[in-house]
PDB file of N, CA and C in Angstrom:
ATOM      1  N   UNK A   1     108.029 153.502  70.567  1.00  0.00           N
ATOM      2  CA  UNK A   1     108.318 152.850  71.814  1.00  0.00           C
ATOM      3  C   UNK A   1     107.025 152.704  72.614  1.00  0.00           C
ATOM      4  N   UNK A   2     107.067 151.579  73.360  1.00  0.00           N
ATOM      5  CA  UNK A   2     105.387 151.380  74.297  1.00  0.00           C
ATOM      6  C   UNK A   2     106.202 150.850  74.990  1.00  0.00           C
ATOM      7  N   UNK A   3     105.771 151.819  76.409  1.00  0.00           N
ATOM      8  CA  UNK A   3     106.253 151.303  77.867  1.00  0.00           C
ATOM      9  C   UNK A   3     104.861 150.695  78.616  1.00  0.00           C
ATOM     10  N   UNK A   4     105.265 149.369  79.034  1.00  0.00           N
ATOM     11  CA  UNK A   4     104.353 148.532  79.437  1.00  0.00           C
ATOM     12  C   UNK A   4     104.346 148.083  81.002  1.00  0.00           C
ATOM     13  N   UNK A   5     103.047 147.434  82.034  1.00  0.00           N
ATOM     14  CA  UNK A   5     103.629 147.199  82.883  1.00  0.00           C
ATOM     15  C   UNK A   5     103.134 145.036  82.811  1.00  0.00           C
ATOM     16  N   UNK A   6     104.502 144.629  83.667  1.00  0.00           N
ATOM     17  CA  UNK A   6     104.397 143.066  83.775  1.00  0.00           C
ATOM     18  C   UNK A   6     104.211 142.690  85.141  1.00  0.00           C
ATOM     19  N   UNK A   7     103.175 141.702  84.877  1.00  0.00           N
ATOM     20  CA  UNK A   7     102.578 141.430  85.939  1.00  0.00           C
ATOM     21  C   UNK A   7     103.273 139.467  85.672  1.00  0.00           C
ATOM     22  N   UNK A   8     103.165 139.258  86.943  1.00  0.00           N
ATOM     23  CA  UNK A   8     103.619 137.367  87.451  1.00  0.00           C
ATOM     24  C   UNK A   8     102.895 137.289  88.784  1.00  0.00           C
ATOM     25  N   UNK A   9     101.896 135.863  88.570  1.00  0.00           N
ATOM     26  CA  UNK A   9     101.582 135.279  89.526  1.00  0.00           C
ATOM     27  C   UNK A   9     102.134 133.978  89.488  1.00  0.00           C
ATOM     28  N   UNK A  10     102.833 133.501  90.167  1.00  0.00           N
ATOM     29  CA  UNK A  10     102.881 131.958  90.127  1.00  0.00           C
ATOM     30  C   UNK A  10     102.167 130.809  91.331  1.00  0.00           C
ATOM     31  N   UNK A  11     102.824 129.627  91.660  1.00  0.00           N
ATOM     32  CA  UNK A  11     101.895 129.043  91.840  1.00  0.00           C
ATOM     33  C   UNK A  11     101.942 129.123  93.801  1.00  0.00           C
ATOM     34  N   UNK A  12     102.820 129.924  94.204  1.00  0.00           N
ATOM     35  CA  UNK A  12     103.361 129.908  95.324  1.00  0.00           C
ATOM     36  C   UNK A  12     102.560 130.984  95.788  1.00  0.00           C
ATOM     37  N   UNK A  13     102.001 131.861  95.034  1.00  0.00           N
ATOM     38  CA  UNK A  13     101.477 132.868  95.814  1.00  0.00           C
ATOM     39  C   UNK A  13     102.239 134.618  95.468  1.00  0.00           C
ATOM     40  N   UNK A  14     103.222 133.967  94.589  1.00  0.00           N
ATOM     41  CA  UNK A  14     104.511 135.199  94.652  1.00  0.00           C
ATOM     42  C   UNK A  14     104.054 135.892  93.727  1.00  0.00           C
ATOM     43  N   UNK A  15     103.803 137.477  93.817  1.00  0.00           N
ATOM     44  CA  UNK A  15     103.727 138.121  92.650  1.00  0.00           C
ATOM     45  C   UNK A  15     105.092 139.096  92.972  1.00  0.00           C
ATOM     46  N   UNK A  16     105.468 138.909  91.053  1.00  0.00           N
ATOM     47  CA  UNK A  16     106.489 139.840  90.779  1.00  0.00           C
ATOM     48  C   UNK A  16     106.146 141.119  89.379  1.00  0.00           C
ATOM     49  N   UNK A  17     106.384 141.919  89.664  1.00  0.00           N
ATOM     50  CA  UNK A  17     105.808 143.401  88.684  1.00  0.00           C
ATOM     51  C   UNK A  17     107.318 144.149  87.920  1.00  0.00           C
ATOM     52  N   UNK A  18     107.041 144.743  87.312  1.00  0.00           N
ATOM     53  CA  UNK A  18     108.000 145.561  86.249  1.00  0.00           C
ATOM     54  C   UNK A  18     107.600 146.119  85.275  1.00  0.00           C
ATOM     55  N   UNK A  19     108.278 147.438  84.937  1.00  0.00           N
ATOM     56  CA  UNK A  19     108.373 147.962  83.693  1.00  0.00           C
ATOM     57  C   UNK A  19     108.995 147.779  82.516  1.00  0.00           C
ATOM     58  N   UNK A  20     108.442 147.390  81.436  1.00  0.00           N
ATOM     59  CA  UNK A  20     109.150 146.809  80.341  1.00  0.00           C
ATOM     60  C   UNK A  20     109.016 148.745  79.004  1.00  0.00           C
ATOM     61  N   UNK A  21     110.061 148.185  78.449  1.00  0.00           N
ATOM     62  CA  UNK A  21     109.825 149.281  77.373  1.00  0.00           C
ATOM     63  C   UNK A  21     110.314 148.754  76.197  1.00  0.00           C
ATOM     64  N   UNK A  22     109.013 148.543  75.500  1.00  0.00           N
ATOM     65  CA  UNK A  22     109.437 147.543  73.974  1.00  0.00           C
ATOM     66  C   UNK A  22     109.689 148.473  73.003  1.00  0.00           C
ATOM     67  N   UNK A  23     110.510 148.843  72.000  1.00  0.00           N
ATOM     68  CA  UNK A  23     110.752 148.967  71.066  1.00  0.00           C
ATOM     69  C   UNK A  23     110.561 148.765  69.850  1.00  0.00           C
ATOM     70  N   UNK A  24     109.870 148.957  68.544  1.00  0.00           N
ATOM     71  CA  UNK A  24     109.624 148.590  67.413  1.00  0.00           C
ATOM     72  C   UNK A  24     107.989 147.806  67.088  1.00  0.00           C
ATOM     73  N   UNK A  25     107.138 148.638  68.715  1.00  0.00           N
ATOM     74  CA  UNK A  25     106.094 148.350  68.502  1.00  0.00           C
ATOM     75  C   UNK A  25     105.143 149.397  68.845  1.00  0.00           C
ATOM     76  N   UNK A  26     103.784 150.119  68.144  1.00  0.00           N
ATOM     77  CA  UNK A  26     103.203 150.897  68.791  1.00  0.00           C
ATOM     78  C   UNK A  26     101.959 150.721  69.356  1.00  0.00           C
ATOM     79  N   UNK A  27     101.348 149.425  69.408  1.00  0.00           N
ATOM     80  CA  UNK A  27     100.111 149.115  70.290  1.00  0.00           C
ATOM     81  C   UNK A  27     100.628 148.090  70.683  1.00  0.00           C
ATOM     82  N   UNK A  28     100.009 147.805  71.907  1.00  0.00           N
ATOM     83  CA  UNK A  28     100.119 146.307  72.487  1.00  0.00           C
ATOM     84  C   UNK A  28      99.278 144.972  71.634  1.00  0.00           C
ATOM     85  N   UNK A  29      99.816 143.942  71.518  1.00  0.00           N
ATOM     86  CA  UNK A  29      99.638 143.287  70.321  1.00  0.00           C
ATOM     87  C   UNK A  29      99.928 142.311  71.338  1.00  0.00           C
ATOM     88  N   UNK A  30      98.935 141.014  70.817  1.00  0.00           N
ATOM     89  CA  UNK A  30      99.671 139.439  71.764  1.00  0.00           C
ATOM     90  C   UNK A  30     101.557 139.322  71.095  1.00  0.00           C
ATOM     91  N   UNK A  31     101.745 139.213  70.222  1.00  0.00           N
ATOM     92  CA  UNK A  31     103.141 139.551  70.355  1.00  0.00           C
ATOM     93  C   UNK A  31     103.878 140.505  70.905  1.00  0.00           C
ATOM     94  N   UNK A  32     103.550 141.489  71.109  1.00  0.00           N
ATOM     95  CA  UNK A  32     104.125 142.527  71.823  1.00  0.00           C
ATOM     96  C   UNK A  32     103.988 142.388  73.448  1.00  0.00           C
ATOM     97  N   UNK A  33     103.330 141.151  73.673  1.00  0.00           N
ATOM     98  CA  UNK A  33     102.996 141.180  74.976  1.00  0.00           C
ATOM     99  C   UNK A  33     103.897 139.946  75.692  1.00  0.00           C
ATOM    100  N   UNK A  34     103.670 139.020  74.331  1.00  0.00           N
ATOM    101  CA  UNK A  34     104.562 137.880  74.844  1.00  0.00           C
ATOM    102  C   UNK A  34     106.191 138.444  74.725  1.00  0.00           C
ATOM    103  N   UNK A  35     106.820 139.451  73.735  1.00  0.00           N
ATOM    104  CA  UNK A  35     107.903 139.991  73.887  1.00  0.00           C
ATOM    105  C   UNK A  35     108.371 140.985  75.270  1.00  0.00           C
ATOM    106  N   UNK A  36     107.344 141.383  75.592  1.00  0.00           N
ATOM    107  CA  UNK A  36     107.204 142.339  77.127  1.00  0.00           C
ATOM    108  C   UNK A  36     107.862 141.153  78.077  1.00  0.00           C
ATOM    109  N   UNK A  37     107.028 140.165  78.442  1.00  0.00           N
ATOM    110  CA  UNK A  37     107.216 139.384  78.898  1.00  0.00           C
ATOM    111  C   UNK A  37     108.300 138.294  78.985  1.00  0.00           C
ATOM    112  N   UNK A  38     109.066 138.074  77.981  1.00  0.00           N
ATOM    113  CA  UNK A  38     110.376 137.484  77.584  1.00  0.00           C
ATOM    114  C   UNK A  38     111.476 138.591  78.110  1.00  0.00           C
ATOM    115  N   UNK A  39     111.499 139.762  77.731  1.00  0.00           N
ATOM    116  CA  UNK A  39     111.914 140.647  78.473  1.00  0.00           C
ATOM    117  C   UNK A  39     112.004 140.388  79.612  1.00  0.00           C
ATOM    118  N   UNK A  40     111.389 140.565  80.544  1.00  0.00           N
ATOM    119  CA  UNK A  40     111.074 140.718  81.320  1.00  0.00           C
ATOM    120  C   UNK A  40     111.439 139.380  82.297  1.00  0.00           C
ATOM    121  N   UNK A  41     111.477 138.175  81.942  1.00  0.00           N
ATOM    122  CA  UNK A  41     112.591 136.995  82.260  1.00  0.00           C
ATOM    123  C   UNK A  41     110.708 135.769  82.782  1.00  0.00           C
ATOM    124  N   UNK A  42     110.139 136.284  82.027  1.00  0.00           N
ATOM    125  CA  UNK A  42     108.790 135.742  82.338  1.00  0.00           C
ATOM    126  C   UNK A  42     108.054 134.532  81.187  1.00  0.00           C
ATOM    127  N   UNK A  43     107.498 133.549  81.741  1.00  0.00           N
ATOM    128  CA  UNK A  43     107.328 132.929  80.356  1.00  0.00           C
ATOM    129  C   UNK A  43     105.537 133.009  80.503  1.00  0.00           C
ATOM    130  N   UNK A  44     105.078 132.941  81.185  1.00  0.00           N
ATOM    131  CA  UNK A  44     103.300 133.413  81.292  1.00  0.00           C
ATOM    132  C   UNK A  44     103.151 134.698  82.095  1.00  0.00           C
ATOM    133  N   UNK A  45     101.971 135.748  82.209  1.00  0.00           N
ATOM    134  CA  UNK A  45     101.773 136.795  82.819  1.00  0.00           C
ATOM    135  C   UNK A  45     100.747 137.611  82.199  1.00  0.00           C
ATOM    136  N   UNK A  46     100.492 138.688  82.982  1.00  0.00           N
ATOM    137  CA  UNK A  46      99.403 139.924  82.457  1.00  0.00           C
ATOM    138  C   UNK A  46     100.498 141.079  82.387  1.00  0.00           C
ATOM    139  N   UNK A  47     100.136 141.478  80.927  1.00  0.00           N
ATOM    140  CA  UNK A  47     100.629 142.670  80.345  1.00  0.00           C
ATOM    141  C   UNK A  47      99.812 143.665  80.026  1.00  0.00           C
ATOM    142  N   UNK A  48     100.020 144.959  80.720  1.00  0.00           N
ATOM    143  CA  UNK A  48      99.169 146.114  80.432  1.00  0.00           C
ATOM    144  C   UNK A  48      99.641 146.974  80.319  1.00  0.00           C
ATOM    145  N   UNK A  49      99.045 147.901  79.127  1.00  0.00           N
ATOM    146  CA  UNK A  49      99.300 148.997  78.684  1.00  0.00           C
ATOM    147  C   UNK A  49      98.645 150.403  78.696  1.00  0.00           C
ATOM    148  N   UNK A  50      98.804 151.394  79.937  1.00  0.00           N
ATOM    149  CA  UNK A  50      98.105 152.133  80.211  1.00  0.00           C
ATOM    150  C   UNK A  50      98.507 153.891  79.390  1.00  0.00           C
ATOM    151  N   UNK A  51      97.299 154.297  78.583  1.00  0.00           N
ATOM    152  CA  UNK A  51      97.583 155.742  78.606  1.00  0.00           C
ATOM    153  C   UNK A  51      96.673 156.804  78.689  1.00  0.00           C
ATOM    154  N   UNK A  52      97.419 158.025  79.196  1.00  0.00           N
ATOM    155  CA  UNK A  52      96.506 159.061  80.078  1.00  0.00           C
ATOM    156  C   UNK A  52      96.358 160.265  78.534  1.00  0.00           C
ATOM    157  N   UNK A  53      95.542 161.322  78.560  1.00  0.00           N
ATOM    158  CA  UNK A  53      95.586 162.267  77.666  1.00  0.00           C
ATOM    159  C   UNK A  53      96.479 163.173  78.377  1.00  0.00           C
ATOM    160  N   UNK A  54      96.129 164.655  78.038  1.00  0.00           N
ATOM    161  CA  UNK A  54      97.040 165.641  78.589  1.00  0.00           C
ATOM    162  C   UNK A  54      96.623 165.781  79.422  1.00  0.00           C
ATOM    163  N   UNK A  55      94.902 166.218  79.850  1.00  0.00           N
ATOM    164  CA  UNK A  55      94.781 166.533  80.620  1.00  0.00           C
ATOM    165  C   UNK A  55      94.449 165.431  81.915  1.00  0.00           C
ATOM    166  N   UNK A  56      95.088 164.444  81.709  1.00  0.00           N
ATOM    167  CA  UNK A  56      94.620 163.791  82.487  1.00  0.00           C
ATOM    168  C   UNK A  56      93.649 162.506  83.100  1.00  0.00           C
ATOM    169  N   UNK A  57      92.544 163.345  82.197  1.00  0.00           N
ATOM    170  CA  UNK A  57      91.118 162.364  82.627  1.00  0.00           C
ATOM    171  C   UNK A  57      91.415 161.425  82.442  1.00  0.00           C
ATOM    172  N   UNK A  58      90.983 161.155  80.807  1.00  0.00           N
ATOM    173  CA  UNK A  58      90.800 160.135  79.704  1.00  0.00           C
ATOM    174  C   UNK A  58      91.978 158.729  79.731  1.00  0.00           C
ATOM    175  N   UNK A  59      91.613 157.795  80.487  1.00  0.00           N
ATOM    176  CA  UNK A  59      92.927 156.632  81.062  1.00  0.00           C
ATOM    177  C   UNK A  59      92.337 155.687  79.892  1.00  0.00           C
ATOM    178  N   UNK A  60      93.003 155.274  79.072  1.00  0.00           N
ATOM    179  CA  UNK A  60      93.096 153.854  77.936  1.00  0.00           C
ATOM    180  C   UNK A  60      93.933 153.125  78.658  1.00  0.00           C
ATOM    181  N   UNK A  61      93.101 151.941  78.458  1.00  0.00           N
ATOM    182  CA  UNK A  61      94.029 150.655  79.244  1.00  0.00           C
ATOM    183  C   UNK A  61      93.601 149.326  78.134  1.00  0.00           C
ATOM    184  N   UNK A  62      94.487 148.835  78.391  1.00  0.00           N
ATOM    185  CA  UNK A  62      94.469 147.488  77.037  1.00  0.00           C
ATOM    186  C   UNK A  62      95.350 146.366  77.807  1.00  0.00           C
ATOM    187  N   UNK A  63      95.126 145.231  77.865  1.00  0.00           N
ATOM    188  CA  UNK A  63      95.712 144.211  78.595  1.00  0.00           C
ATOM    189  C   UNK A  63      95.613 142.696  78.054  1.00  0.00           C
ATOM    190  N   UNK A  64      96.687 141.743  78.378  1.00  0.00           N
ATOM    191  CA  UNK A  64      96.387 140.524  77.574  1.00  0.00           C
ATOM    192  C   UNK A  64      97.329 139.499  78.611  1.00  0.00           C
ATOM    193  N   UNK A  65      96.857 138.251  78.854  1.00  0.00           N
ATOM    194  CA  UNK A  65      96.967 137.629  79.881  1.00  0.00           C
ATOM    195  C   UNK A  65      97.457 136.448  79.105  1.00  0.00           C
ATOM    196  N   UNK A  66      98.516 136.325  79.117  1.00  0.00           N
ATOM    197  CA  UNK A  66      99.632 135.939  78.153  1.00  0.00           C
ATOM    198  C   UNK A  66     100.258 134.220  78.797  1.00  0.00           C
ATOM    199  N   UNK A  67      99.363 132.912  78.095  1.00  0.00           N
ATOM    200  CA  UNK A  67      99.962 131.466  78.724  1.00  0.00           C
ATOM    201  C   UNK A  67     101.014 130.982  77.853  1.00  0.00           C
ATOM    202  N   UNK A  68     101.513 129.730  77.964  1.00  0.00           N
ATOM    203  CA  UNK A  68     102.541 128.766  77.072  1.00  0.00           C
ATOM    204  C   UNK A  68     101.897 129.167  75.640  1.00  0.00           C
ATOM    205  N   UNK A  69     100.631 128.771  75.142  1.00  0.00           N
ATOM    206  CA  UNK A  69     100.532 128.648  73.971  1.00  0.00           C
ATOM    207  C   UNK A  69      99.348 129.468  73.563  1.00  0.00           C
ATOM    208  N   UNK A  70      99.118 130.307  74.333  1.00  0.00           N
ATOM    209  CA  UNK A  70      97.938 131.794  73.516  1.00  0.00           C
ATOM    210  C   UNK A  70      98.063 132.812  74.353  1.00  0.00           C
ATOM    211  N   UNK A  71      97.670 133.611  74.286  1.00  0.00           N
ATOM    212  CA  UNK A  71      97.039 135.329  74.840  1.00  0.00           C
ATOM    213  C   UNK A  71      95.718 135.852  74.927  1.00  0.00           C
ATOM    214  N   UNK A  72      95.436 136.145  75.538  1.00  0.00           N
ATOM    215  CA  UNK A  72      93.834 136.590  75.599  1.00  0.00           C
ATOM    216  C   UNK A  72      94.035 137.890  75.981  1.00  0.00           C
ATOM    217  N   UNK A  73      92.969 138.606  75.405  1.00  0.00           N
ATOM    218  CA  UNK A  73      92.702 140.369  75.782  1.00  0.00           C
ATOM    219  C   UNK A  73      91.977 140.438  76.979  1.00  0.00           C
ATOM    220  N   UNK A  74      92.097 141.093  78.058  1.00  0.00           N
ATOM    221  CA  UNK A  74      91.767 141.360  79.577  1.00  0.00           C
ATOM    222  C   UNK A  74      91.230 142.429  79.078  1.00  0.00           C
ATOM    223  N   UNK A  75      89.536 143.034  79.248  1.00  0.00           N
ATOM    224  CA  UNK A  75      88.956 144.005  79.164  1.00  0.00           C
ATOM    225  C   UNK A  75      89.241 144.802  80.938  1.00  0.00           C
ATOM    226  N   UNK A  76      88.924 146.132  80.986  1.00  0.00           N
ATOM    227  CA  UNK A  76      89.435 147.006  81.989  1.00  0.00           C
ATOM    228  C   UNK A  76      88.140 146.321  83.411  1.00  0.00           C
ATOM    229  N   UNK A  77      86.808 146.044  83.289  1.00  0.00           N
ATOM    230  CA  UNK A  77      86.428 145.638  84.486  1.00  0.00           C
ATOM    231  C   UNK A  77      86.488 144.626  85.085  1.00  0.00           C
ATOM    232  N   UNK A  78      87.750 143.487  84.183  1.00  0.00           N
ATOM    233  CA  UNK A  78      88.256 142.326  84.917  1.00  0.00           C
ATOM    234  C   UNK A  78      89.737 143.079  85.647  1.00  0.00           C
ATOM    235  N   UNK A  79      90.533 143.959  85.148  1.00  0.00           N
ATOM    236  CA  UNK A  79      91.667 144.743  85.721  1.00  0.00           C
ATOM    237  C   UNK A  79      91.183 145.028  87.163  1.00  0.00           C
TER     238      UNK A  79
END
């Protein structure tokens, strides 16, 4: 399971956010992102996938900015 978060900007200015929790996937993948997002009742958006270690420090973040017809990977100092 990978719990993800969804991001929507549209053209109005409106942003809408949520937690998605995909199933039958274990990294975030442009498919896994465009499925986050279908979920999620979204047809373009930024999908990110954040994880912490135990203790804390160590934050992995992975992200992909998901249009009609591709996905692109969002590195963390455009986040």
């Amino acid at each position: 399971m990978l719990e993800v978060t969804v991001l929507r900007n549209d053209q109005k200015g409106n942003n809408e956010k949520g937690r998605v929790q995909l199933y039958g996937f274990n990294t975030l993948t442009p498919q896994a992102a465009r499925a986050a997002l279908e979920i999620a009742g979204f047809f373009t958006g930024t999908v990110i996938y954040t994880s912490t270690d135990k203790s804390g420090e160590n934050t992995y973040r992975k992200a992909y900015r998901v249009y009609p017809n591709s996905a692109r990977k969002i590195f963390d100092d455009v986040l």
